[in-house]
PDB file of N, CA and C in Angstrom:
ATOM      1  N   UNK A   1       0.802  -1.193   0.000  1.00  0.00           N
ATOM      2  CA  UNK A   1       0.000   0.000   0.000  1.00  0.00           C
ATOM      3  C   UNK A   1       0.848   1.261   0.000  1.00  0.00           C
ATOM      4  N   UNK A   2       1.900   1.157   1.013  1.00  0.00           N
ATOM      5  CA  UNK A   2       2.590   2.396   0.772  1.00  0.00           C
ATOM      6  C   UNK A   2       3.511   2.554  -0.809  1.00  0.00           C
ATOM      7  N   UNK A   3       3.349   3.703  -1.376  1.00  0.00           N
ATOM      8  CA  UNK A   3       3.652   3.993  -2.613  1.00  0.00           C
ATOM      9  C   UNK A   3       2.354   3.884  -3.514  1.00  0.00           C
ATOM     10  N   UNK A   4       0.895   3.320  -2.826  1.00  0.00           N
ATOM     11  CA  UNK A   4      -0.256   3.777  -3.789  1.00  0.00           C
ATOM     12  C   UNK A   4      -1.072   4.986  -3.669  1.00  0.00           C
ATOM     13  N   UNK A   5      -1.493   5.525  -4.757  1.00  0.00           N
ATOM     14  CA  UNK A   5      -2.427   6.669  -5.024  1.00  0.00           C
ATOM     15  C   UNK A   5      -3.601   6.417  -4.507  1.00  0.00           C
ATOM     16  N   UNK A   6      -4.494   6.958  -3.358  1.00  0.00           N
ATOM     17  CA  UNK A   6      -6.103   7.352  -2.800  1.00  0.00           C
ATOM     18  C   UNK A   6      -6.440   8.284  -2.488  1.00  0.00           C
ATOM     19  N   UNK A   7      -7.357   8.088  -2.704  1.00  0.00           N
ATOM     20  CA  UNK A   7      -8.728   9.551  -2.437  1.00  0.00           C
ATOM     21  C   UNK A   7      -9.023   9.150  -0.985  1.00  0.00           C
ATOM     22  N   UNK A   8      -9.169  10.397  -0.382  1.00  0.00           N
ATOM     23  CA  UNK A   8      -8.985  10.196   1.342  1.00  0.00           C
ATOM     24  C   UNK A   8     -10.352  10.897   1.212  1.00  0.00           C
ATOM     25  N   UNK A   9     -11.361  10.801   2.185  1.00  0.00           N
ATOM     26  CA  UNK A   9     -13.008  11.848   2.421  1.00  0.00           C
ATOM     27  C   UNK A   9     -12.395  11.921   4.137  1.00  0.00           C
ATOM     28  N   UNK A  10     -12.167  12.991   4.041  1.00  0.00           N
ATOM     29  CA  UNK A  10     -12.534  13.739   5.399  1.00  0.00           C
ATOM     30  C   UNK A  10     -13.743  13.949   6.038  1.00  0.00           C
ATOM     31  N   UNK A  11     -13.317  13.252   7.278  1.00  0.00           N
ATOM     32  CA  UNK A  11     -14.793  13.162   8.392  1.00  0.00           C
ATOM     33  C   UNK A  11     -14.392  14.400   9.488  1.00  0.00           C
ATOM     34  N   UNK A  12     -13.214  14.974   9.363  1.00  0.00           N
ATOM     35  CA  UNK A  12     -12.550  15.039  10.239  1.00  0.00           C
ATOM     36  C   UNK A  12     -11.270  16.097   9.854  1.00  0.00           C
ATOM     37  N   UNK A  13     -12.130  17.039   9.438  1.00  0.00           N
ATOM     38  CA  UNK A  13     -10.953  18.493   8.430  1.00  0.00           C
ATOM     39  C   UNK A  13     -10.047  18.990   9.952  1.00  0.00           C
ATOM     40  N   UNK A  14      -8.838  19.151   8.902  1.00  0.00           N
ATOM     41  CA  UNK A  14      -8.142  20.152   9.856  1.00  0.00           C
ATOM     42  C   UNK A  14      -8.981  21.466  10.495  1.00  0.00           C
ATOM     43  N   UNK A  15      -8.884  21.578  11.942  1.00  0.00           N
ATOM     44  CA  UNK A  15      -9.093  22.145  12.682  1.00  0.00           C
ATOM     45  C   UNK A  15     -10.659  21.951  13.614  1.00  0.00           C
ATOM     46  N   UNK A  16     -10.907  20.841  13.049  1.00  0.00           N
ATOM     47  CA  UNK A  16     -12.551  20.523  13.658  1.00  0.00           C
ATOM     48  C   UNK A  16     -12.076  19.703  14.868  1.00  0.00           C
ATOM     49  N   UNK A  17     -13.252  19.324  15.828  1.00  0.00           N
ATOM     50  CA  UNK A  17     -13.250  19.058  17.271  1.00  0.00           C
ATOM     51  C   UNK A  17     -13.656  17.499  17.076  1.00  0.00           C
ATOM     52  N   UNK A  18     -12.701  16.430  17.943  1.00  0.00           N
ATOM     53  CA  UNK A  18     -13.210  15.105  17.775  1.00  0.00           C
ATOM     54  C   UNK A  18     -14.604  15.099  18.620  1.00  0.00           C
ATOM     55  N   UNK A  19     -15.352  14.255  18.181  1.00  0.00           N
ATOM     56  CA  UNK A  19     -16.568  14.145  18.713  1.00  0.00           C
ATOM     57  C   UNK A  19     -16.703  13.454  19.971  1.00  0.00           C
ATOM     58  N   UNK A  20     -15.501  12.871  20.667  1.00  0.00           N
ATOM     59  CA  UNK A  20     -15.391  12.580  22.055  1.00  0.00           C
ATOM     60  C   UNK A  20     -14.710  12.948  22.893  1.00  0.00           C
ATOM     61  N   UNK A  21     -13.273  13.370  22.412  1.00  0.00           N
ATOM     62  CA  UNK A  21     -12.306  13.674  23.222  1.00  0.00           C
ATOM     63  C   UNK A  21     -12.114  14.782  23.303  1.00  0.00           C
ATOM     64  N   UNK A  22     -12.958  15.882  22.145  1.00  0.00           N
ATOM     65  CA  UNK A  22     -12.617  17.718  22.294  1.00  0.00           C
ATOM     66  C   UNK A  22     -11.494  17.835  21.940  1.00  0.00           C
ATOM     67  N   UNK A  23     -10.396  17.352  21.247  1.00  0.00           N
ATOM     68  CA  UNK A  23      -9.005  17.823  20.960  1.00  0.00           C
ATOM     69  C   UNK A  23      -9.307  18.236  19.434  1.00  0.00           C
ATOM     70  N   UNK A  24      -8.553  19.135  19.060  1.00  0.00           N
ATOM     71  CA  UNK A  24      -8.831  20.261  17.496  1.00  0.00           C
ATOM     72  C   UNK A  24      -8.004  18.803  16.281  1.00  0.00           C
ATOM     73  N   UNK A  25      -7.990  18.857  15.809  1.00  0.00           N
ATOM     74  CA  UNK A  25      -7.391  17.898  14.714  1.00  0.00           C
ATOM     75  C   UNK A  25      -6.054  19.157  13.553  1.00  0.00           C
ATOM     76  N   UNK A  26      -4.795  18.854  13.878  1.00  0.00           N
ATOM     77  CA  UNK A  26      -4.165  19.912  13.517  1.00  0.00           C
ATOM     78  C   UNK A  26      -3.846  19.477  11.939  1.00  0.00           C
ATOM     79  N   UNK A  27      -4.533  18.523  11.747  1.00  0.00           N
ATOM     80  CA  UNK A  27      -3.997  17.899  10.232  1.00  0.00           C
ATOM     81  C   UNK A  27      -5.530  17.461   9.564  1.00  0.00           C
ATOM     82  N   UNK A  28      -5.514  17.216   8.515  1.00  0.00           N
ATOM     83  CA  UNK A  28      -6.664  16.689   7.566  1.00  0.00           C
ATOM     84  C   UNK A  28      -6.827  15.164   8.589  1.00  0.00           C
ATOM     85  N   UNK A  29      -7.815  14.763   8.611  1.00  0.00           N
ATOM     86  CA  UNK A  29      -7.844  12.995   8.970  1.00  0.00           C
ATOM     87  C   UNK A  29      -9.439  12.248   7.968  1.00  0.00           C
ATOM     88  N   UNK A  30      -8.881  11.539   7.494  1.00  0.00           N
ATOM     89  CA  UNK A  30     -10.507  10.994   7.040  1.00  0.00           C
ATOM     90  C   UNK A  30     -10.013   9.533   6.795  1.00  0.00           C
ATOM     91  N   UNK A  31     -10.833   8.837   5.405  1.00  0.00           N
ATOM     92  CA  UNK A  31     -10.823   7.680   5.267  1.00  0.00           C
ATOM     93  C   UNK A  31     -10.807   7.090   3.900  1.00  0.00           C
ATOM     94  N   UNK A  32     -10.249   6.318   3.631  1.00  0.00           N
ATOM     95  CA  UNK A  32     -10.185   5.291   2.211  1.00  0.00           C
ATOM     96  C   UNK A  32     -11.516   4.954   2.233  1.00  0.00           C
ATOM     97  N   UNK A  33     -12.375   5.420   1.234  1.00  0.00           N
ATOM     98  CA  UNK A  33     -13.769   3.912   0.932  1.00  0.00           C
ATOM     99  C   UNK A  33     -13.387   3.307   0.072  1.00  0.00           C
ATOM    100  N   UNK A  34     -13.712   1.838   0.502  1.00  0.00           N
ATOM    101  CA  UNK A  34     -13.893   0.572   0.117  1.00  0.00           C
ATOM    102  C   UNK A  34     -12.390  -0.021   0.572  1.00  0.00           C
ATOM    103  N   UNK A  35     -11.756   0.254   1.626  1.00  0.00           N
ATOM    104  CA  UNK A  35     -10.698  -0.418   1.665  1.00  0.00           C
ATOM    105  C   UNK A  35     -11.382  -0.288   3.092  1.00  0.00           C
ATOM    106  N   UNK A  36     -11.382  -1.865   3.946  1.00  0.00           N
ATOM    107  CA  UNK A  36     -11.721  -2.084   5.209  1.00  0.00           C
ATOM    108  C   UNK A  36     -10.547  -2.499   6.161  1.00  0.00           C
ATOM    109  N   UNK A  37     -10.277  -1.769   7.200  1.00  0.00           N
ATOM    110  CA  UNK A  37      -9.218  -1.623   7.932  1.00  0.00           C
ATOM    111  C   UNK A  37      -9.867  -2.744   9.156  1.00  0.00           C
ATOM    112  N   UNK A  38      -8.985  -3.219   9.933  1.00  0.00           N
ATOM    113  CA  UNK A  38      -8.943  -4.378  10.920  1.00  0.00           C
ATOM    114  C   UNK A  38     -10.421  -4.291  11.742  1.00  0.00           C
ATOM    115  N   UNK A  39     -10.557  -2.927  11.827  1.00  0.00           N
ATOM    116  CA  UNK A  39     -11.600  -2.742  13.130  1.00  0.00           C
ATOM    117  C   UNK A  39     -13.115  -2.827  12.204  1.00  0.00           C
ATOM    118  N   UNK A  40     -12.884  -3.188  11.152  1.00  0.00           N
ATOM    119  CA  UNK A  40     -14.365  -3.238  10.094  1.00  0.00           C
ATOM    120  C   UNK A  40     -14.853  -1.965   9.710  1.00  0.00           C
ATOM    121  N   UNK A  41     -14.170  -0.898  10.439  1.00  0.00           N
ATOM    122  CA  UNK A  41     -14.593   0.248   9.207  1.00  0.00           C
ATOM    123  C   UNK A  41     -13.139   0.910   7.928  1.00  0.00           C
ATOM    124  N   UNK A  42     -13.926   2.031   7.185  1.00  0.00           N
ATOM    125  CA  UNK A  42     -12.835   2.024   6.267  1.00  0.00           C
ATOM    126  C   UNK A  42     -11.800   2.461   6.990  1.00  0.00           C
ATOM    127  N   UNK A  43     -10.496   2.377   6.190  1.00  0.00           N
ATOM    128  CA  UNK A  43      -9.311   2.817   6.353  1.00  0.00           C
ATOM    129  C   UNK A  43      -8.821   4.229   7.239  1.00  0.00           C
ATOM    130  N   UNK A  44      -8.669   4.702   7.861  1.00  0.00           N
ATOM    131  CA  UNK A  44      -7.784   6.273   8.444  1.00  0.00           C
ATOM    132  C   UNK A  44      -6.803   6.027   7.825  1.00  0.00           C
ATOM    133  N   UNK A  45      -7.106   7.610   7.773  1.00  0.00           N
ATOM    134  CA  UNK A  45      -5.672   8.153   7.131  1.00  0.00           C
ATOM    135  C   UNK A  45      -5.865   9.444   7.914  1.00  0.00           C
ATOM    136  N   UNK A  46      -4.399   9.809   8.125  1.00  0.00           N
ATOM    137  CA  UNK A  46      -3.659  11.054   8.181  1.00  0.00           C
ATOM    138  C   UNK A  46      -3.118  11.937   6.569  1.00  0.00           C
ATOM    139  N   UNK A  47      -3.792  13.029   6.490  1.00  0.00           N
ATOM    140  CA  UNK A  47      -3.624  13.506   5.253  1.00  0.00           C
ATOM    141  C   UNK A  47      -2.289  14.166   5.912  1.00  0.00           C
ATOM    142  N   UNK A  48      -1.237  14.327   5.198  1.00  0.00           N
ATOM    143  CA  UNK A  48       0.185  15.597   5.564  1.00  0.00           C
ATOM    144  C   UNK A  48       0.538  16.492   4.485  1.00  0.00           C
ATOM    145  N   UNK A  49       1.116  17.704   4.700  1.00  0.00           N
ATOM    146  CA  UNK A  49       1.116  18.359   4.143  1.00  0.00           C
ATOM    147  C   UNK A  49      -0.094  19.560   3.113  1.00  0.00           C
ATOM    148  N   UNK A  50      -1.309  19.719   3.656  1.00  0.00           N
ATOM    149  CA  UNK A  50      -2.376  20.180   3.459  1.00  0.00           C
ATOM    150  C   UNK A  50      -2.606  21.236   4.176  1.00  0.00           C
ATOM    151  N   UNK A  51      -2.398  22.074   4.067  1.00  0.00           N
ATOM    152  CA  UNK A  51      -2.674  23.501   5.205  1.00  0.00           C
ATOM    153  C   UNK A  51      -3.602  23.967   5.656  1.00  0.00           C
ATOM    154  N   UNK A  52      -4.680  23.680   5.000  1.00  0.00           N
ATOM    155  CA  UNK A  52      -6.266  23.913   4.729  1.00  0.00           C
ATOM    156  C   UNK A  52      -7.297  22.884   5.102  1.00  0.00           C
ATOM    157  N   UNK A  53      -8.408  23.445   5.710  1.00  0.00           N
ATOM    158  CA  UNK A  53      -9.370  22.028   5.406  1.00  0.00           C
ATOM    159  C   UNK A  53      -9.577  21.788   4.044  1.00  0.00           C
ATOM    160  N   UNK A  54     -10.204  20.382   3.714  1.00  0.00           N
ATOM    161  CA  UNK A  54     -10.139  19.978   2.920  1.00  0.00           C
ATOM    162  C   UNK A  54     -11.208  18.923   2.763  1.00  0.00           C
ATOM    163  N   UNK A  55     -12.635  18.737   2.018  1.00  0.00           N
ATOM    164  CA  UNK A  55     -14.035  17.629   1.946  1.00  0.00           C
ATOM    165  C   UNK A  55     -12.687  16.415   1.134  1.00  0.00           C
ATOM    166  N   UNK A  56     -12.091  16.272   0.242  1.00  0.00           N
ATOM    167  CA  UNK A  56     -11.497  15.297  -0.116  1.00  0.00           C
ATOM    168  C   UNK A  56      -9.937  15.289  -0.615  1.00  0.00           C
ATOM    169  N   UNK A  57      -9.012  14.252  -0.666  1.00  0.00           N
ATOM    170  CA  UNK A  57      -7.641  14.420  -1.147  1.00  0.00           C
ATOM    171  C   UNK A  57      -7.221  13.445  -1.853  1.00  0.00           C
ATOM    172  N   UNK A  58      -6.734  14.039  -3.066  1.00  0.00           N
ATOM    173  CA  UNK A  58      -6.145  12.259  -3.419  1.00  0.00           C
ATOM    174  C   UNK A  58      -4.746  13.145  -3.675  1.00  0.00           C
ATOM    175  N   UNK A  59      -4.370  11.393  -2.918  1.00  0.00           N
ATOM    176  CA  UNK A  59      -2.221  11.508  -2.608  1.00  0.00           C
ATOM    177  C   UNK A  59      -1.731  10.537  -2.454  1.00  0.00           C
ATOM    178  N   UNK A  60      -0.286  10.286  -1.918  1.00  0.00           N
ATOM    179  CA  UNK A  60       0.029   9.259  -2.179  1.00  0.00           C
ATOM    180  C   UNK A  60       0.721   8.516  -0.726  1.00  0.00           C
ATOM    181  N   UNK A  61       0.095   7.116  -0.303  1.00  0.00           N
ATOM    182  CA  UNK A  61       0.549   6.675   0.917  1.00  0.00           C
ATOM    183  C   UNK A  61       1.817   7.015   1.165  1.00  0.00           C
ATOM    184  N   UNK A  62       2.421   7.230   1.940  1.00  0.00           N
ATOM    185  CA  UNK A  62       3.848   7.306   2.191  1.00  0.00           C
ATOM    186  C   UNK A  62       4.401   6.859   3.433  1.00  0.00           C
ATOM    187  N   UNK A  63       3.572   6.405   4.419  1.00  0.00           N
ATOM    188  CA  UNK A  63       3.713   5.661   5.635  1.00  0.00           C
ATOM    189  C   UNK A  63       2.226   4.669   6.518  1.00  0.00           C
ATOM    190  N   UNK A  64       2.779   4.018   7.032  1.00  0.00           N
ATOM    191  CA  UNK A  64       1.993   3.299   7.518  1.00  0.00           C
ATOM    192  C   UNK A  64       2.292   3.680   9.556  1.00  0.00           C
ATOM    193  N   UNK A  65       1.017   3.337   9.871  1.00  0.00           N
ATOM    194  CA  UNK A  65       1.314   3.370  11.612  1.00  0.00           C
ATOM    195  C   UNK A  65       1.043   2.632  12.148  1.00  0.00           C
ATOM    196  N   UNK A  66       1.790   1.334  12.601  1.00  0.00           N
ATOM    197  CA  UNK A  66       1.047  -0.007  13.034  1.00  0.00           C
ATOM    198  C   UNK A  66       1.556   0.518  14.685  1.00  0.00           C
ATOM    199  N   UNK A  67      -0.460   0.608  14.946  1.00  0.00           N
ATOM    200  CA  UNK A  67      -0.485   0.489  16.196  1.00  0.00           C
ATOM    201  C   UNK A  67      -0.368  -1.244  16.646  1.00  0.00           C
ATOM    202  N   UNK A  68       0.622  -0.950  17.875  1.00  0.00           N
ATOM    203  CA  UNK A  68       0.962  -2.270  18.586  1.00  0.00           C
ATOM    204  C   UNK A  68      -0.316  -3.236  19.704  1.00  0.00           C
ATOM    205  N   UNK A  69      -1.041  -1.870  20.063  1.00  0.00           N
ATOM    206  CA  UNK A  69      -2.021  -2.056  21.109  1.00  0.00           C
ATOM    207  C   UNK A  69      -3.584  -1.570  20.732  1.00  0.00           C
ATOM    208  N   UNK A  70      -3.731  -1.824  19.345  1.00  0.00           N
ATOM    209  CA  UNK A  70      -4.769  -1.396  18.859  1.00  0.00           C
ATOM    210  C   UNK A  70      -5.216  -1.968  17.536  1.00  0.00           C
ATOM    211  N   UNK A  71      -6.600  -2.470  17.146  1.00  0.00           N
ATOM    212  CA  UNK A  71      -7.012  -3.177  16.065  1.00  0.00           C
ATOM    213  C   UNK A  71      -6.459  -2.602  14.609  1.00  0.00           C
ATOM    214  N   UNK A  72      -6.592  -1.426  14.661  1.00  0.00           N
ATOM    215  CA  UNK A  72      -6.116  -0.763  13.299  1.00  0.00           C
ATOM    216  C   UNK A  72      -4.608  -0.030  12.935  1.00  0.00           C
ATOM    217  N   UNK A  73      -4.506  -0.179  11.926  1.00  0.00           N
ATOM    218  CA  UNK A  73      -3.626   0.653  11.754  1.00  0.00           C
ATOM    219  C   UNK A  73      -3.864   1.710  11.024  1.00  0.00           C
ATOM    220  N   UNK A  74      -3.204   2.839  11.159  1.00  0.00           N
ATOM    221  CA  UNK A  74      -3.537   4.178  10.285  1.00  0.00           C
ATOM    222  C   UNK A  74      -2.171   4.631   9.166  1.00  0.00           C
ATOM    223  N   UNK A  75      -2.512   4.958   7.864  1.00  0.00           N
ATOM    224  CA  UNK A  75      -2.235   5.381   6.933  1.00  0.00           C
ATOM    225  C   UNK A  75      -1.562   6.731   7.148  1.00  0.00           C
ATOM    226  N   UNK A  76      -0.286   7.276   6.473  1.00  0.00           N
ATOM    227  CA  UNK A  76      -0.551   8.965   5.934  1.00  0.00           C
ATOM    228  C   UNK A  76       0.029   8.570   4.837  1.00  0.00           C
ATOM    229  N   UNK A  77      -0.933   9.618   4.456  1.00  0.00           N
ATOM    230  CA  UNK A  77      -1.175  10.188   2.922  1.00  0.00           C
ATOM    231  C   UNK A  77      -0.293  11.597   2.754  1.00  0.00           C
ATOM    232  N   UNK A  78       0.308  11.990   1.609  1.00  0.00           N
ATOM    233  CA  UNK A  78       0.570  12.985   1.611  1.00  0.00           C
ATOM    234  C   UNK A  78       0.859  13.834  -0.086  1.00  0.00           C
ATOM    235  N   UNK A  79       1.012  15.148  -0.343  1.00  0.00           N
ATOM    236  CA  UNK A  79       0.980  14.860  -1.815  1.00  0.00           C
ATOM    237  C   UNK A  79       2.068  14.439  -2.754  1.00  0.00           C
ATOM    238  N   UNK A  80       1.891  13.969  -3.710  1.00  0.00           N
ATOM    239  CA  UNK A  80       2.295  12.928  -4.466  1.00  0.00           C
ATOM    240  C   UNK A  80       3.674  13.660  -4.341  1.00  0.00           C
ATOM    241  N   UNK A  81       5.027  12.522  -4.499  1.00  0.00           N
ATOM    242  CA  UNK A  81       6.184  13.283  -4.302  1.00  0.00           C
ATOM    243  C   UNK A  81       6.725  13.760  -2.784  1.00  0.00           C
ATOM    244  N   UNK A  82       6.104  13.730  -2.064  1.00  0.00           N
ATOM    245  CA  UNK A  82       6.139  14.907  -0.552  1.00  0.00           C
ATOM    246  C   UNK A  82       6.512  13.751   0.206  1.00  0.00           C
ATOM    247  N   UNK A  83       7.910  13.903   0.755  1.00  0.00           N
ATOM    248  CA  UNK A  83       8.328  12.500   1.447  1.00  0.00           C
ATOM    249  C   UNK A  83       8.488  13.678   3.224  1.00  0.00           C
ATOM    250  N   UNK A  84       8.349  12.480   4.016  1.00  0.00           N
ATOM    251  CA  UNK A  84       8.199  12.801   5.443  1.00  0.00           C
ATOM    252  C   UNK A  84       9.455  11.997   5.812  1.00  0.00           C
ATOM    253  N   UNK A  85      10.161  12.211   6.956  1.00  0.00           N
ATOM    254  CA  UNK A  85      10.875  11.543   8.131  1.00  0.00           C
ATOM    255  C   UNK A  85       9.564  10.832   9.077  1.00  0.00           C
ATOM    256  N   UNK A  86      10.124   9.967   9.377  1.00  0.00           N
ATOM    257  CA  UNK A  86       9.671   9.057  10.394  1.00  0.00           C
ATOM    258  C   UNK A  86       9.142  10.121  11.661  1.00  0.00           C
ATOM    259  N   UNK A  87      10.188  11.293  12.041  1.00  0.00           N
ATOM    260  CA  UNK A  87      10.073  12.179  13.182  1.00  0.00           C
ATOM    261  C   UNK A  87       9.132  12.678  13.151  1.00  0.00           C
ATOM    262  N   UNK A  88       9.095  13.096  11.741  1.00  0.00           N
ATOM    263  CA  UNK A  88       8.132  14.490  10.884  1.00  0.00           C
ATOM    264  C   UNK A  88       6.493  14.087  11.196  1.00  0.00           C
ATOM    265  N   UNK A  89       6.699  13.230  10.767  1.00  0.00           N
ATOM    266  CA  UNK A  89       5.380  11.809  10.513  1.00  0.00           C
ATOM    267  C   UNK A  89       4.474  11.701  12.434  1.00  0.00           C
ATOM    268  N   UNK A  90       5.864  11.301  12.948  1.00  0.00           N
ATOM    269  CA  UNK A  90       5.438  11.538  14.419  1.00  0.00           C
ATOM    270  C   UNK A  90       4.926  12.560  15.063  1.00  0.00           C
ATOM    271  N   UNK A  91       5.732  13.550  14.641  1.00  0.00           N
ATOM    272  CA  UNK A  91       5.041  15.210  15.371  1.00  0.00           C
ATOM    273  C   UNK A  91       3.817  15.773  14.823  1.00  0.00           C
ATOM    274  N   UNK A  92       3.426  15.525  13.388  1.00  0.00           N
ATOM    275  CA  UNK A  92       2.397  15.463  12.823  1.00  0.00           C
ATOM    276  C   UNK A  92       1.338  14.744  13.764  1.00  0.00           C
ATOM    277  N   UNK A  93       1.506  14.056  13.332  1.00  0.00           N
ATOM    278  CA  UNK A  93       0.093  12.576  14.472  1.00  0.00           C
ATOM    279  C   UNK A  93       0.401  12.612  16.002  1.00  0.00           C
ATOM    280  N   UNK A  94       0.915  13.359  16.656  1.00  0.00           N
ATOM    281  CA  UNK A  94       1.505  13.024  18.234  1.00  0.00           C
ATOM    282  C   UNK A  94       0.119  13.270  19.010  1.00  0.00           C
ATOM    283  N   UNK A  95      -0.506  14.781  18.283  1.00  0.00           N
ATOM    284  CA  UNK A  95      -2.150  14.852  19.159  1.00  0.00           C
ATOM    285  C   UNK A  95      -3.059  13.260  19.087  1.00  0.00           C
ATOM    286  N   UNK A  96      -2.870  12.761  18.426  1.00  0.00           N
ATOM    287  CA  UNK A  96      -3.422  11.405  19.039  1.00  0.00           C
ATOM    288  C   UNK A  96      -3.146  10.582  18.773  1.00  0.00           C
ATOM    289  N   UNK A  97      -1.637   9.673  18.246  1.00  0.00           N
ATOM    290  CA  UNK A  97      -0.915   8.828  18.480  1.00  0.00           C
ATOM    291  C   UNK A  97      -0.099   8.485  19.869  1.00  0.00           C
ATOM    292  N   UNK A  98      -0.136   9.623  20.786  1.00  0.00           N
ATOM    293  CA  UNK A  98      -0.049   9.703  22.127  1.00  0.00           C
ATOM    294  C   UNK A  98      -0.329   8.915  22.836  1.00  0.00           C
ATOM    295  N   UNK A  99      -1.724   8.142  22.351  1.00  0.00           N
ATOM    296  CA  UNK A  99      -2.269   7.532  23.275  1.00  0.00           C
ATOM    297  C   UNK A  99      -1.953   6.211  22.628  1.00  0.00           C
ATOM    298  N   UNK A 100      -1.402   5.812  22.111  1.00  0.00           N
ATOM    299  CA  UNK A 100      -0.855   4.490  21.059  1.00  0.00           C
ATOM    300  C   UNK A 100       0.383   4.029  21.527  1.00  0.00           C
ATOM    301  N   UNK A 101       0.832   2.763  21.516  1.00  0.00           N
ATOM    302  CA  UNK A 101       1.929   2.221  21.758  1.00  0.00           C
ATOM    303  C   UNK A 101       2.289   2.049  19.812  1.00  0.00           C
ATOM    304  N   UNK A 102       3.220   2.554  18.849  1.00  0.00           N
ATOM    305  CA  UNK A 102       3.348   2.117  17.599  1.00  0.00           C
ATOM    306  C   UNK A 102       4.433   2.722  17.269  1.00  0.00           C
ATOM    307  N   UNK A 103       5.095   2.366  15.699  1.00  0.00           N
ATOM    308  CA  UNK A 103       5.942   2.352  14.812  1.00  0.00           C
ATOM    309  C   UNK A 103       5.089   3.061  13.777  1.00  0.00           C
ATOM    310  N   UNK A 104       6.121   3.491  12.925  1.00  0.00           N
ATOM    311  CA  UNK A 104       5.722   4.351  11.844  1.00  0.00           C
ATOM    312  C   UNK A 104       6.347   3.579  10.748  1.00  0.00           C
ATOM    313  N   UNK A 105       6.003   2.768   9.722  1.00  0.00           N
ATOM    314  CA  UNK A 105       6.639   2.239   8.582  1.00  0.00           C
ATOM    315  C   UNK A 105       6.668   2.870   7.685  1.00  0.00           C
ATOM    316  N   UNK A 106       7.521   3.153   6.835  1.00  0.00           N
ATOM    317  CA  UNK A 106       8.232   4.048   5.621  1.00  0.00           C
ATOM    318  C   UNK A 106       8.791   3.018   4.773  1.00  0.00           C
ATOM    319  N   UNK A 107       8.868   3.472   3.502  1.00  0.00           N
ATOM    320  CA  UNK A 107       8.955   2.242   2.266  1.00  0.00           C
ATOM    321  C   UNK A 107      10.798   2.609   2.005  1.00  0.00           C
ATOM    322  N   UNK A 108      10.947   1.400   2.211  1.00  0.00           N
ATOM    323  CA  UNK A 108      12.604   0.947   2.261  1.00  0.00           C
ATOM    324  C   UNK A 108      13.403   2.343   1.386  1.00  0.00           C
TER     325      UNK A 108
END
């Protein structure tokens, strides 16, 4: 998956309020349809590099986040070309990868 092209739908635009926890979302977050992630709904993704909200994105995977202590794993997306550090990737997602025990996979 990492190195393929998707269209991400934001449930969940930069700067909107999660619907349980009240924390602002400092990045795009939405979802792959039709690709079903562990927990039976679609895919998350972390959109990067997007400054703006945004209803949809298509870009290109560039990391994976296998949570260790959690059914799913989450995606970032970012635009095509736009490579991240592992760090980068981290400080990006830290507002709620925080609460995750995980690794960030990046394509060799």
């Amino acid at each position: 998956m990492i190195g393929d092209v998707v269209k991400v739908t934001m449930d969940r635009p930069l700067g909107s309020e999660h619907p349980v926890y009240g924390f602002i979302y400092p990045v795009n977050y939405g979802y792959v349809e039709g690709i079903v992630a562990n927990d039976g709904e679609y895919q998350d993704v972390y959109v990067l590099g997007v400054d703006e909200p945004v209803d949809t994105f298509v870009g290109e995977v560039i990391a994976m986040i296998h949570r260790k202590d959690d059914l799913e794993d989450k995606w970032v997306v970012a635009p095509a070309g736009k490579k991240y550090t592992k760090e980068e990737i981290e400080k990006e997602t830290w507002f709620q990868e925080q609460w995750f025990i995980s690794e960030i996979i990046l394509e060799d």
